[in-house]
C-alpha atoms as a PDB file:
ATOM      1  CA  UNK A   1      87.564 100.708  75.716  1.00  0.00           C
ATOM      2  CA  UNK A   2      89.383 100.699  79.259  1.00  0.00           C
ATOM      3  CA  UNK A   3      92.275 102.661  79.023  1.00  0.00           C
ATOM      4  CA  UNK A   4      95.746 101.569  81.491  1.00  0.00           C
ATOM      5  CA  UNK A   5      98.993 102.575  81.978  1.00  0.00           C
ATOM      6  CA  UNK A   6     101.875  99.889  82.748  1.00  0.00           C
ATOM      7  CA  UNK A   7     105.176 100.779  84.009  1.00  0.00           C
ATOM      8  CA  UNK A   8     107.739  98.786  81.741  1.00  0.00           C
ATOM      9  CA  UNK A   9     110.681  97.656  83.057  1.00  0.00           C
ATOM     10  CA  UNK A  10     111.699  95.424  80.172  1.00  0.00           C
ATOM     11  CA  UNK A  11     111.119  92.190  81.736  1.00  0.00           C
ATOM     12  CA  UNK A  12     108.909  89.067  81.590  1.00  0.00           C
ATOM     13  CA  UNK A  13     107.329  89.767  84.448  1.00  0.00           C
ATOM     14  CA  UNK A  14     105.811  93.845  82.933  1.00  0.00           C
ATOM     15  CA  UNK A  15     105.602  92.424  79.496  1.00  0.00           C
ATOM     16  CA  UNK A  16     103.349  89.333  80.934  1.00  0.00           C
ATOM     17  CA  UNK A  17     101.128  91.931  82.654  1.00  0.00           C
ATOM     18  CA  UNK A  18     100.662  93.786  79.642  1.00  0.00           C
ATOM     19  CA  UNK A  19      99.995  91.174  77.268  1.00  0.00           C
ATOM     20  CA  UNK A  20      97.481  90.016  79.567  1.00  0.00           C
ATOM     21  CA  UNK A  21      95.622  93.004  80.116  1.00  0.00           C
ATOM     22  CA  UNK A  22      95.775  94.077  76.347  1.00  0.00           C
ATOM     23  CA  UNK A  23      93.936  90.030  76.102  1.00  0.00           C
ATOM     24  CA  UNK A  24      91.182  91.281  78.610  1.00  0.00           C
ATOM     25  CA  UNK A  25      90.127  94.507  76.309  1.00  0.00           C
ATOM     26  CA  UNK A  26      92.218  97.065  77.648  1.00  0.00           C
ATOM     27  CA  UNK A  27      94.215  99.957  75.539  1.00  0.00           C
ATOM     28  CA  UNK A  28      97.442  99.449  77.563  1.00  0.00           C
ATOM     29  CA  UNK A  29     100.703 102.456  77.528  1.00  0.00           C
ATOM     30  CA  UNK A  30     104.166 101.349  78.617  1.00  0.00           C
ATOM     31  CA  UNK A  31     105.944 103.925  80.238  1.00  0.00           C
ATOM     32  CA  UNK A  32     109.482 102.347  80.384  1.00  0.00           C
ATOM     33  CA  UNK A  33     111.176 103.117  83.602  1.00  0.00           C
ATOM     34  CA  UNK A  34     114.933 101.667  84.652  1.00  0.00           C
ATOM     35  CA  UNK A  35     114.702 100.199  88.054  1.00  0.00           C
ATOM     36  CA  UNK A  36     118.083 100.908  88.681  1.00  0.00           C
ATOM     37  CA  UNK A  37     117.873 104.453  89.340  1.00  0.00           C
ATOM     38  CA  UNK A  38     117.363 106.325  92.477  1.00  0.00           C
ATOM     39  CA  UNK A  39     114.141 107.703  93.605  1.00  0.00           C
ATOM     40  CA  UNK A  40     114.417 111.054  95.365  1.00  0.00           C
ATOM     41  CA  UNK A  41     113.029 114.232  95.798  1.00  0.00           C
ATOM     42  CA  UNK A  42     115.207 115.676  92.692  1.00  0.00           C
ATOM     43  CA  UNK A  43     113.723 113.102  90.687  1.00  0.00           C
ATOM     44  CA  UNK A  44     110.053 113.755  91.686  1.00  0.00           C
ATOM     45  CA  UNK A  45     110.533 117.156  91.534  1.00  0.00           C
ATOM     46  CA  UNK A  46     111.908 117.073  87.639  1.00  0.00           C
ATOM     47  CA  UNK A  47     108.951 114.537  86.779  1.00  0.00           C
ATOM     48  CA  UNK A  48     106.103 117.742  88.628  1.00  0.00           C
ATOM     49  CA  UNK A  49     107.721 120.183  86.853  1.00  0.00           C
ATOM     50  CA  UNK A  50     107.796 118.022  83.446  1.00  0.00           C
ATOM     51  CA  UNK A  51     104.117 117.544  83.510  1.00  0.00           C
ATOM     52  CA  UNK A  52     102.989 120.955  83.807  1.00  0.00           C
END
């Protein structure tokens, strides 16, 4: 089985794309994200140090 990962903002528009790719076979993963937020160089550099 295909494996994907979806950002998930909590609208129609992620959930649709999910839904549809879960139809086509694939093991799908939300990562919920708020769109609001500010993407910097603070941000990226919490997320690097987070996935070591």
């Amino acid at each position: 089985m295909k494996k994907v990962l979806v950002l998930y903002s909590g609208g129609k528009d992620s959930m649709l794309s999910a839904m549809l790719l879960i139809e086509q076979g694939y093991q799908v993963f939300l990562v919920h994200y708020d769109n609001s937020l500010e993407i910097g160089n603070h941000n990226v550099n919490n997320w690097c140090s987070y996935r070591k």
